[in-house]
C-alpha atoms as a PDB file:
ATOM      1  CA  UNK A   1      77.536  36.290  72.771  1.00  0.00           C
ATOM      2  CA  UNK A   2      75.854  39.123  70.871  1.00  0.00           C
ATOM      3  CA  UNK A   3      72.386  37.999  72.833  1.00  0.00           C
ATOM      4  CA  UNK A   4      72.100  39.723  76.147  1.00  0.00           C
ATOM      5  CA  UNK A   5      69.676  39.073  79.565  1.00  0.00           C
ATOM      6  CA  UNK A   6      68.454  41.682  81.934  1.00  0.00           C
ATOM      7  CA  UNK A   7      69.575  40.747  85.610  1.00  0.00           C
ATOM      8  CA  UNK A   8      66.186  39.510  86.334  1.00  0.00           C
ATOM      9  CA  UNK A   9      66.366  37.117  83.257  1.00  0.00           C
ATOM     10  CA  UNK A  10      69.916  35.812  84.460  1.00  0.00           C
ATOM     11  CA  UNK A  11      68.498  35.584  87.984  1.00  0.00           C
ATOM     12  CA  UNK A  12      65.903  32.770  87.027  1.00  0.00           C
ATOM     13  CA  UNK A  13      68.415  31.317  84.368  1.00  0.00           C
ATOM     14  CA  UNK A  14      71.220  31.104  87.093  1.00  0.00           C
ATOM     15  CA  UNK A  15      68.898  30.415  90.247  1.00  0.00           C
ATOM     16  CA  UNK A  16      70.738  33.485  91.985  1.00  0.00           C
ATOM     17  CA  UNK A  17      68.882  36.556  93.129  1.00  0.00           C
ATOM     18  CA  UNK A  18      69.121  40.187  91.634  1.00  0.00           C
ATOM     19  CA  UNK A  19      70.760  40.646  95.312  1.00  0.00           C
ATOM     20  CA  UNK A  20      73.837  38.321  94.790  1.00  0.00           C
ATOM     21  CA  UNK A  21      74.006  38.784  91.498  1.00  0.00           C
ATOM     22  CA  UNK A  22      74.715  42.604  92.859  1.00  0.00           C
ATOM     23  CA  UNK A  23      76.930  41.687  95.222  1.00  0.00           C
ATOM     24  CA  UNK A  24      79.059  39.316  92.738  1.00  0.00           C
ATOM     25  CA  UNK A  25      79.267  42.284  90.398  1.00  0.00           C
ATOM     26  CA  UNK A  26      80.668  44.242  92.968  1.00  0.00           C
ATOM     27  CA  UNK A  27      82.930  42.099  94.480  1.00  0.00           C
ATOM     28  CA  UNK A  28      84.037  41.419  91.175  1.00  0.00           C
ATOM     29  CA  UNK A  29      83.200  37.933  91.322  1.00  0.00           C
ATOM     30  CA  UNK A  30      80.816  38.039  88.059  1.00  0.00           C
ATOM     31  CA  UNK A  31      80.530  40.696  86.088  1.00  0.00           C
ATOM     32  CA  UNK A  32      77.491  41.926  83.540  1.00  0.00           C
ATOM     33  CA  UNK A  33      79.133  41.694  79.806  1.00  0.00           C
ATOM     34  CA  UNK A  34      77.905  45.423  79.894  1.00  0.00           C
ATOM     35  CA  UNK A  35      75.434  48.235  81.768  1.00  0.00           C
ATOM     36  CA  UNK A  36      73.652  50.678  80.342  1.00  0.00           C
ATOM     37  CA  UNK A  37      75.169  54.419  80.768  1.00  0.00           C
ATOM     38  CA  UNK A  38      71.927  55.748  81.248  1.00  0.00           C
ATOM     39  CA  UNK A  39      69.723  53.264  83.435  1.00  0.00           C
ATOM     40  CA  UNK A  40      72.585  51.598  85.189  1.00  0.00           C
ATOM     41  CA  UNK A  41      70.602  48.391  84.603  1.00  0.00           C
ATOM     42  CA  UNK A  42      72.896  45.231  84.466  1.00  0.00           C
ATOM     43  CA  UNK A  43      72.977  43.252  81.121  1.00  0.00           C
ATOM     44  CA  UNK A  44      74.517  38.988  80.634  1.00  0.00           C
ATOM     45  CA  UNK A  45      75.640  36.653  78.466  1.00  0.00           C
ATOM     46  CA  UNK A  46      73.468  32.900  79.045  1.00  0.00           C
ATOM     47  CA  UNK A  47      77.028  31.602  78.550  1.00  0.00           C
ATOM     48  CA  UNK A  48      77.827  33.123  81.947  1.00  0.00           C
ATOM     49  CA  UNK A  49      75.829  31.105  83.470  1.00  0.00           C
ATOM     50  CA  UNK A  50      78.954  28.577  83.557  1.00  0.00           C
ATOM     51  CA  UNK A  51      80.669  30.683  86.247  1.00  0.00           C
ATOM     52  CA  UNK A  52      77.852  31.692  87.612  1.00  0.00           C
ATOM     53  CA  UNK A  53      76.438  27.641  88.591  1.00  0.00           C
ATOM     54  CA  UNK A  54      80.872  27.743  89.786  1.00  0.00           C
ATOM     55  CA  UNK A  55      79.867  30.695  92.262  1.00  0.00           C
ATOM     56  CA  UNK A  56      76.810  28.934  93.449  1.00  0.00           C
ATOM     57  CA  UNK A  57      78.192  25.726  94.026  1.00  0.00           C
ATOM     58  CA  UNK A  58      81.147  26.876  95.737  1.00  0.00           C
ATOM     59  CA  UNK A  59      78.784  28.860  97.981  1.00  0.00           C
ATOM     60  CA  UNK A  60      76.723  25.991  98.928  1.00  0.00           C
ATOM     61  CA  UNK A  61      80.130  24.690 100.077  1.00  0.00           C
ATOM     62  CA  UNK A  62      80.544  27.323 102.189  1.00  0.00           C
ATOM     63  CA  UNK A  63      83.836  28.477 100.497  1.00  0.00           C
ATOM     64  CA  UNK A  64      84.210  32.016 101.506  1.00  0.00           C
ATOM     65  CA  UNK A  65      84.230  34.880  98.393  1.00  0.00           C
ATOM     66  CA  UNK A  66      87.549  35.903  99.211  1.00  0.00           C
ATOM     67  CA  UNK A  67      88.620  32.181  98.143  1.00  0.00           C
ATOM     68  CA  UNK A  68      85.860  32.461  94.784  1.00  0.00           C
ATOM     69  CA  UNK A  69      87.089  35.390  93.539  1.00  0.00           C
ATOM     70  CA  UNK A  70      90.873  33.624  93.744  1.00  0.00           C
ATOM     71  CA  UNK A  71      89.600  30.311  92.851  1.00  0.00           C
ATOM     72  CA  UNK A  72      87.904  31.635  90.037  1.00  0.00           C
ATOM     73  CA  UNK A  73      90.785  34.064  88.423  1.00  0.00           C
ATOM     74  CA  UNK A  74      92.970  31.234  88.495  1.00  0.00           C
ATOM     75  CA  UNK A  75      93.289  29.906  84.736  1.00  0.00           C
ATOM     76  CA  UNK A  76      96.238  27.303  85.546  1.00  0.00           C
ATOM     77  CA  UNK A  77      94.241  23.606  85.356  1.00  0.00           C
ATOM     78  CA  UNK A  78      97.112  22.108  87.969  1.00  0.00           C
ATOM     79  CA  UNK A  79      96.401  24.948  90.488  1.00  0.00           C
ATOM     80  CA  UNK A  80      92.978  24.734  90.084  1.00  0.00           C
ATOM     81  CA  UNK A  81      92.580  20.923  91.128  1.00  0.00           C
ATOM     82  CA  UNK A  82      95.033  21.432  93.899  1.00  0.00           C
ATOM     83  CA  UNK A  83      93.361  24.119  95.527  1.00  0.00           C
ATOM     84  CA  UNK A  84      89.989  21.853  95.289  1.00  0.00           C
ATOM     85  CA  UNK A  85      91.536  18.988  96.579  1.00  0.00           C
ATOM     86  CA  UNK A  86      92.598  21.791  99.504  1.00  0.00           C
ATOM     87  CA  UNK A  87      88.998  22.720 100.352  1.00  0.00           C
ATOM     88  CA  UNK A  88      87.855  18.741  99.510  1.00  0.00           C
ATOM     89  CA  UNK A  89      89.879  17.825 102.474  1.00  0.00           C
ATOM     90  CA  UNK A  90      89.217  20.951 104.705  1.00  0.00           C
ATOM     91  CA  UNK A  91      85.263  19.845 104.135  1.00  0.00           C
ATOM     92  CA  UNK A  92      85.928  16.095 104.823  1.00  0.00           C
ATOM     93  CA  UNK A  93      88.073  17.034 108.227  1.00  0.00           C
ATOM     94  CA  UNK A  94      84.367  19.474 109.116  1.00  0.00           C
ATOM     95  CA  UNK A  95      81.994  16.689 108.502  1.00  0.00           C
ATOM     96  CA  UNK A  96      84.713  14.474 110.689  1.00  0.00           C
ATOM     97  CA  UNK A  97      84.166  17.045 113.373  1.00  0.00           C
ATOM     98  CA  UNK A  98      80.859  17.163 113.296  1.00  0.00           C
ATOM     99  CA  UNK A  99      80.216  13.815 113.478  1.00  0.00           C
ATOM    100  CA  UNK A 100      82.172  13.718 116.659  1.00  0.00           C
ATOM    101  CA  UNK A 101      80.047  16.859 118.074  1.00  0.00           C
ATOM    102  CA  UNK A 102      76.912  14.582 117.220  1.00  0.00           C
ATOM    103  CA  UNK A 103      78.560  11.622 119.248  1.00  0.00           C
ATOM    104  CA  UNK A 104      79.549  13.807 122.036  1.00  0.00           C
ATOM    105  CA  UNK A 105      75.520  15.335 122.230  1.00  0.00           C
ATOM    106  CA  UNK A 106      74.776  11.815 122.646  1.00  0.00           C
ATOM    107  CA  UNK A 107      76.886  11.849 125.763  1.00  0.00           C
ATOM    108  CA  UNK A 108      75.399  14.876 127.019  1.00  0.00           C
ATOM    109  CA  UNK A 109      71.984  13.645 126.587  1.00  0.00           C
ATOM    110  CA  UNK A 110      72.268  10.396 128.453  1.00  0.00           C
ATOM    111  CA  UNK A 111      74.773  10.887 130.813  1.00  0.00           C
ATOM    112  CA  UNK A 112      74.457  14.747 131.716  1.00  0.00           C
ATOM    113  CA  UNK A 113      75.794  15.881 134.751  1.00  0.00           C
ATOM    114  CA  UNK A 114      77.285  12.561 135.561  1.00  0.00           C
ATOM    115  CA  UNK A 115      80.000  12.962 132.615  1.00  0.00           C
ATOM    116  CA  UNK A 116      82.066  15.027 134.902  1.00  0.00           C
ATOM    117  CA  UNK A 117      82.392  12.169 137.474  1.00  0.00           C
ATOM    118  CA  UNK A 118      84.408  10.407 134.785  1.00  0.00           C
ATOM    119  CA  UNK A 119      87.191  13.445 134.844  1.00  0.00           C
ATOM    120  CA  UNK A 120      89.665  13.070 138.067  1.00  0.00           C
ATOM    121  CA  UNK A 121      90.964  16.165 138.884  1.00  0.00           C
ATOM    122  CA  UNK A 122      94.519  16.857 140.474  1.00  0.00           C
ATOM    123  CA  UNK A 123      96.693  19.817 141.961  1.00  0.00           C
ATOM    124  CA  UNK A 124     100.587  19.449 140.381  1.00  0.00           C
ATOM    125  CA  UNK A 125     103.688  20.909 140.343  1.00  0.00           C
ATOM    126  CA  UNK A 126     104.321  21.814 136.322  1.00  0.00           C
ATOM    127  CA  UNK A 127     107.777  22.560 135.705  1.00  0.00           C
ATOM    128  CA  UNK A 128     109.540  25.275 133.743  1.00  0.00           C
ATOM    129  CA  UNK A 129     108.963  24.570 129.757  1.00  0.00           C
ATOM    130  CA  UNK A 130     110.957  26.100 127.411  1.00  0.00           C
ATOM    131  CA  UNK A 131     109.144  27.044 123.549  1.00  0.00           C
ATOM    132  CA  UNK A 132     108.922  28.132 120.797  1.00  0.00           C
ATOM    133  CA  UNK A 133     105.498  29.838 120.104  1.00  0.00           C
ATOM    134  CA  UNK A 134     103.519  32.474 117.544  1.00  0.00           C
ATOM    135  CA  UNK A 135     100.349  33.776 118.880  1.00  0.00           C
ATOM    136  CA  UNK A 136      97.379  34.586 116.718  1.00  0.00           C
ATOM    137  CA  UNK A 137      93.754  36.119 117.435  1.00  0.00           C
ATOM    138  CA  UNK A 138      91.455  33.780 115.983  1.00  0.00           C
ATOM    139  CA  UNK A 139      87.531  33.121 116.390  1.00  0.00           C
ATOM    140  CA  UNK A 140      85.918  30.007 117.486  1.00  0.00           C
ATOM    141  CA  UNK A 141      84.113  28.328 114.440  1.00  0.00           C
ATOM    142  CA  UNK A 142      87.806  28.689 112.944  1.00  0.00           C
ATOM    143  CA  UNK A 143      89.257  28.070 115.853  1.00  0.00           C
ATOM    144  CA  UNK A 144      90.667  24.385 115.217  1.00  0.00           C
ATOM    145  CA  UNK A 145      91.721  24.813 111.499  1.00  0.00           C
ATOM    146  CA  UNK A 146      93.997  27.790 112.428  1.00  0.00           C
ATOM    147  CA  UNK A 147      95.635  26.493 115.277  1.00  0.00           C
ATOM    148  CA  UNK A 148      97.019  23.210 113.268  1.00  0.00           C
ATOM    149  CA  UNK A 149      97.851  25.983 110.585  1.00  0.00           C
ATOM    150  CA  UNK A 150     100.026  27.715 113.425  1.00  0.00           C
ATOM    151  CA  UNK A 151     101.621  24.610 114.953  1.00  0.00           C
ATOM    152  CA  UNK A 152     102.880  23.846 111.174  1.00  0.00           C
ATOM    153  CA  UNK A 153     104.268  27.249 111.368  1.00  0.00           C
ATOM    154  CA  UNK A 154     105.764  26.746 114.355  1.00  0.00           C
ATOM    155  CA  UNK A 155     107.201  23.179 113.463  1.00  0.00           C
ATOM    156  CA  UNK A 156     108.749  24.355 110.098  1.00  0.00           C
ATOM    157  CA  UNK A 157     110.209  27.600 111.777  1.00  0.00           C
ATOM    158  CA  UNK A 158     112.142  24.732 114.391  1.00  0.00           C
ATOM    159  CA  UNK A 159     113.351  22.665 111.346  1.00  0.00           C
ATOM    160  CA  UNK A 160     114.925  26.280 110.171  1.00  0.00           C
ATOM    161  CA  UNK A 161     116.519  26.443 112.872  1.00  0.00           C
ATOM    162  CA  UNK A 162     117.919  22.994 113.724  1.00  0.00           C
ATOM    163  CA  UNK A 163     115.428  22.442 116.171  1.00  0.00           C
ATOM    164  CA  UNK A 164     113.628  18.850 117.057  1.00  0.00           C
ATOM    165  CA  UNK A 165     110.195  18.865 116.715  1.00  0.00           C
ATOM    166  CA  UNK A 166     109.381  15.546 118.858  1.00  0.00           C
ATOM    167  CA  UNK A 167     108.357  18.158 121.899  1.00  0.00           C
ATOM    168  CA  UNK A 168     105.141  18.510 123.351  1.00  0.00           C
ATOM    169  CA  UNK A 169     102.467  21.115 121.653  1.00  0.00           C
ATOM    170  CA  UNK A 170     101.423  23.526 123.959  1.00  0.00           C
ATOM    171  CA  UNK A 171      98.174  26.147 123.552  1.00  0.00           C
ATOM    172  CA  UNK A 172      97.757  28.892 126.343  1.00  0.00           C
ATOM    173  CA  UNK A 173      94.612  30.830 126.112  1.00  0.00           C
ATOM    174  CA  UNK A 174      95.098  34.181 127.246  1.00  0.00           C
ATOM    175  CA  UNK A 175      91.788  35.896 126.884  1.00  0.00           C
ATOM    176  CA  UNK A 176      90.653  38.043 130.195  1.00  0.00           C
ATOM    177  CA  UNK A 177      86.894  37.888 128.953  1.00  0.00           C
ATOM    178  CA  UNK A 178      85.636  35.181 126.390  1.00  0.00           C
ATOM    179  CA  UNK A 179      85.241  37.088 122.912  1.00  0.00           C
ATOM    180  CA  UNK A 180      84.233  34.396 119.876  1.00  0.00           C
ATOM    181  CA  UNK A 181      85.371  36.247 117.198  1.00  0.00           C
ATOM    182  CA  UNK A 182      88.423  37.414 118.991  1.00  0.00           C
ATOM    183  CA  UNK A 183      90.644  34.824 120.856  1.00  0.00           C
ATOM    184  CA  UNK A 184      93.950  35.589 121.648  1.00  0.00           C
ATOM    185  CA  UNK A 185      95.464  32.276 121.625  1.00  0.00           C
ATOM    186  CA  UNK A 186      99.477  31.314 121.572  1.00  0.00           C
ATOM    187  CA  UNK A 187     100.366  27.730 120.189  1.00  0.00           C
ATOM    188  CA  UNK A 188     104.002  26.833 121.380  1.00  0.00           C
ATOM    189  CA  UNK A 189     106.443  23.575 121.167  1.00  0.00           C
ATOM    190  CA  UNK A 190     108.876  22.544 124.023  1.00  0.00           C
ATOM    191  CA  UNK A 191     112.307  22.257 123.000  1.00  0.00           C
ATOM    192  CA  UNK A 192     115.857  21.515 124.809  1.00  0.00           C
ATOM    193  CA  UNK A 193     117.345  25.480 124.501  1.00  0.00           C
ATOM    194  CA  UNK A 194     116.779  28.876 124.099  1.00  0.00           C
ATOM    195  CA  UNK A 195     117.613  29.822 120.577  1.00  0.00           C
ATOM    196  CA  UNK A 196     117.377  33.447 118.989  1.00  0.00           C
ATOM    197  CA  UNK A 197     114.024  33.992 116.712  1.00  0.00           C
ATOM    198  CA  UNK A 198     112.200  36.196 114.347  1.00  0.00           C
ATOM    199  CA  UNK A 199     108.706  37.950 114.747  1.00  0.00           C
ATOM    200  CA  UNK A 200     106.066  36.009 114.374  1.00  0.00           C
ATOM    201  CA  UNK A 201     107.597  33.265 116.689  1.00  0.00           C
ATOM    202  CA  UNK A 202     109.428  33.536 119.710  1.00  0.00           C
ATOM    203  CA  UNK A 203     111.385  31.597 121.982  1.00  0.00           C
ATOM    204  CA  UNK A 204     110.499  32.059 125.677  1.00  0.00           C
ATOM    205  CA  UNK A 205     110.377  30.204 128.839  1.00  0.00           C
ATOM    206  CA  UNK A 206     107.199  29.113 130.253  1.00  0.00           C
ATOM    207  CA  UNK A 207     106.972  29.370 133.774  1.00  0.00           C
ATOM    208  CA  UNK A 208     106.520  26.581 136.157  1.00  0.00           C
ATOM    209  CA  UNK A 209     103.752  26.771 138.191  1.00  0.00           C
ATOM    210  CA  UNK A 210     101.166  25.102 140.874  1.00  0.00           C
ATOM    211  CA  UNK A 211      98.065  23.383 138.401  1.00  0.00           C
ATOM    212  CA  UNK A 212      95.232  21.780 138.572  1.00  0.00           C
ATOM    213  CA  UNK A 213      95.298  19.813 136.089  1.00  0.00           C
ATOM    214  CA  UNK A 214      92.439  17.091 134.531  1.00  0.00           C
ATOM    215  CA  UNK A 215      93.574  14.426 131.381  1.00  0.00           C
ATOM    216  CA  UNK A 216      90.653  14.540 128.665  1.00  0.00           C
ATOM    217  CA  UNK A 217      90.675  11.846 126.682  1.00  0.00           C
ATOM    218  CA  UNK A 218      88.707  12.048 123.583  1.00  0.00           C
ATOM    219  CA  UNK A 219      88.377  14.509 120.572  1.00  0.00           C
ATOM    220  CA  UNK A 220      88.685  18.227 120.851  1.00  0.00           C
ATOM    221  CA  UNK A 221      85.145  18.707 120.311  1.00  0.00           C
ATOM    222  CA  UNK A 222      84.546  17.299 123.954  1.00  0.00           C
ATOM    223  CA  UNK A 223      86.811  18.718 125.325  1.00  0.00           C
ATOM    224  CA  UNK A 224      84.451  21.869 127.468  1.00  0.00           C
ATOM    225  CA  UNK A 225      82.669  19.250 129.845  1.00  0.00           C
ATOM    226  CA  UNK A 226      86.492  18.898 131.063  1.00  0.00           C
ATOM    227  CA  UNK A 227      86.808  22.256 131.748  1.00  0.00           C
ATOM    228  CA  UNK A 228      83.498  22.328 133.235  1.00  0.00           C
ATOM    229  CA  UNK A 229      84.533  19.349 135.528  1.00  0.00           C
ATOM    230  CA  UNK A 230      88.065  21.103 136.448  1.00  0.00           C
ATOM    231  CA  UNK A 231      86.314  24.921 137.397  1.00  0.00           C
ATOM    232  CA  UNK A 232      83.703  23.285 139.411  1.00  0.00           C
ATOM    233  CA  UNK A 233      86.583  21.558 140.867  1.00  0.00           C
ATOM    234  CA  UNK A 234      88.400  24.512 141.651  1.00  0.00           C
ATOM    235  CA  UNK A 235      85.406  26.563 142.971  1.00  0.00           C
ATOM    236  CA  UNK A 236      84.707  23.581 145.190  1.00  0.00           C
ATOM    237  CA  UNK A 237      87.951  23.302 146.749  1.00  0.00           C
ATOM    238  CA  UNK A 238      88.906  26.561 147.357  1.00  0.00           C
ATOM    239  CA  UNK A 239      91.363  27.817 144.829  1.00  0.00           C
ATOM    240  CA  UNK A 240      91.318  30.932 142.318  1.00  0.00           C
ATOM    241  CA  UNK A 241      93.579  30.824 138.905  1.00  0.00           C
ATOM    242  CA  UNK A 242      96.190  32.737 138.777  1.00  0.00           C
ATOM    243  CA  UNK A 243      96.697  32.852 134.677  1.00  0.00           C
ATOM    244  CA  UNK A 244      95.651  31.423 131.450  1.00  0.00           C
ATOM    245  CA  UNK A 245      94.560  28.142 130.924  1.00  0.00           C
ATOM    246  CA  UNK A 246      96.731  25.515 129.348  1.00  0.00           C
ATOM    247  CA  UNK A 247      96.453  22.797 126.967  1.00  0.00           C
ATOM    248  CA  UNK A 248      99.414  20.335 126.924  1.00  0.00           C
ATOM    249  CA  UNK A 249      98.865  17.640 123.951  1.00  0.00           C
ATOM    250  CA  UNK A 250     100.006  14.735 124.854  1.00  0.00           C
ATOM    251  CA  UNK A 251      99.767  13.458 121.947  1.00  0.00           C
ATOM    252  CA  UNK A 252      98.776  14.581 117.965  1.00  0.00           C
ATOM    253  CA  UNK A 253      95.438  13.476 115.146  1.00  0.00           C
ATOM    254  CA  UNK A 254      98.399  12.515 113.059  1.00  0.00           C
ATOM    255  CA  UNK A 255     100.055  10.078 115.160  1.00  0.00           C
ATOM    256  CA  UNK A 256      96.808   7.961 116.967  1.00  0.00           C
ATOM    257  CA  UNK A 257      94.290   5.596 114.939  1.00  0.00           C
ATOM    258  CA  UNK A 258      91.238   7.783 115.740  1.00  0.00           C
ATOM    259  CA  UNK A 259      90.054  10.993 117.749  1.00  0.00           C
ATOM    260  CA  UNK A 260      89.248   8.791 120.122  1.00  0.00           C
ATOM    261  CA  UNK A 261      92.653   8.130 121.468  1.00  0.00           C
ATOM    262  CA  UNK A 262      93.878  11.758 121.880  1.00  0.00           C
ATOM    263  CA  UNK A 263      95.496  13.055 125.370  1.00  0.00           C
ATOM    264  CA  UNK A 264      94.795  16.363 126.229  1.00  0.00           C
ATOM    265  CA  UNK A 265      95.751  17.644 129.928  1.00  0.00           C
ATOM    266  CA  UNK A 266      94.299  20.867 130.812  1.00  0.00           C
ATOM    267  CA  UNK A 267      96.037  22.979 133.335  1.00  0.00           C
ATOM    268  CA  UNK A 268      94.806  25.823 135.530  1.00  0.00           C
ATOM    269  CA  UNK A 269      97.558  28.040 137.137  1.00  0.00           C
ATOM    270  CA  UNK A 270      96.442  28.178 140.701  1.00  0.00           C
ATOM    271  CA  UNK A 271      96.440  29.457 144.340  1.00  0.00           C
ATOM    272  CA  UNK A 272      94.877  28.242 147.872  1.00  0.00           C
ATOM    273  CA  UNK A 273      92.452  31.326 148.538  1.00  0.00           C
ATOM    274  CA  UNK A 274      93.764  32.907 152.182  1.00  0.00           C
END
């Protein structure tokens, strides 16, 4: 390794510009074997080029450098292939969601407007749920991924605690004003009593309350044209909501064949205007 590059040597050998190859150094993702006192210019090894094509790869797979720099300090072979079957399987469940988004564009495109004739749209009585819940701020294109993180949370903290799990999952978005990158979101399960918790989680009673209330069936990812169809409901008919929104699963991915066969309802708190 005696034979050293210039950073604009490496670049073309490791098909990464001068930029990133900056940024890697900094973030201590990759490292020049050394840099001049004097010049501050950036020397490498061609043998680097092994973790550099790593880097590169795992970019191109959108893994995020917080996860590189981990993936790449990690020298245990068992660790390493777990954490890649990990991020195999968070890529396959993406390119499962995004071929659902393309099927539900189709909808959109032929059907438009008409799609929210399918959605019926109902005022009930909801009665008083008790849960246990953790809220989390979270931003939409992770918006999915964290909240199944969160129920599993929530679901292991009730097997601590003697607590079924066979309850209904509950999400309750309590954002004033619609922020993507910050969504205040709390992910609960029903349960038969009120037990004493721990911080992050809490057991609480969830109020009963007048609803209207629409059943989406379908994957998440289509799940907005029901929303559309249950506001422009509620504008229509003369009510105003009276606090957050609720999603009641009705049912979970891991217990129907496909997306297609989830139950969401979606419930609006509401009030007759005067």
């Amino acid at each position: 390794m005696s034979y050293k590059m210039t950073i604009g040597e490496f670049s073309r050998l490791s098909r990464l510009s001068k930029k990133a190859l900056r940024i890697y150094d900094e973030q201590g993702l990759l490292n020049p074997v050394s840099v001049d006192p004097m010049t501050g210019y950036r020397y490498y090894a061609p043998i680097q080029v092994v973790e550099s094509e790593r880097i590169r790869v795992l970019r191109l797979l959108d893994m995020p450098l917080d996860e590189i720099r981990g993936f790449l300090a990690e020298r245990n072979p068992e660790v390493l292939a777990e954490r890649l079957d990990n991020y195999r399987g968070r890529l396959e469940r993406k390119v499962s969601s995004m071929r659902r988004t393309l099927d539900m564009l189709d909808q959109l495109t032929m059907k438009k407007e008409e799609i929210f004739v399918d959605y019926k749209v109902i005022v009930r009585e909801m009665e008083e749920m008790i849960v246990i819940s953790k809220r989390l701020m979270t931003a939409l294109p992770r918006i999915g991924e964290d909240m199944m993180a969160a129920y599993g949370e929530v679901c292991s903290y009730m097997d601590s605690l003697g607590l079924p799990t066979e309850g209904v999952g509950v999400a309750l978005y309590h954002c004033k004003e619609f922020d993507p990158e910050h969504m205040d979101v709390e992910v609960a399960m029903t349960t038969d009593r009120i037990v004493e918790t721990a911080q992050p989680f809490k057991c609480r009673k969830l109020e009963g309350c007048t609803a209207a209330s629409v059943l989406h069936c379908g994957p998440y990812e289509g799940i907005q044209t029901a929303y559309g169809a249950l506001y422009d409901w509620i504008g229509e008919n003369g009510y105003e909501k009276t606090g957050p929104d609720r999603e009641i699963y009705l049912n979970c991915p891991d217990t129907v064949p496909s997306p297609a066969d989830l139950r969401t309802e979606i419930a609006v708190p509401v009030i007759k205007k005067a």
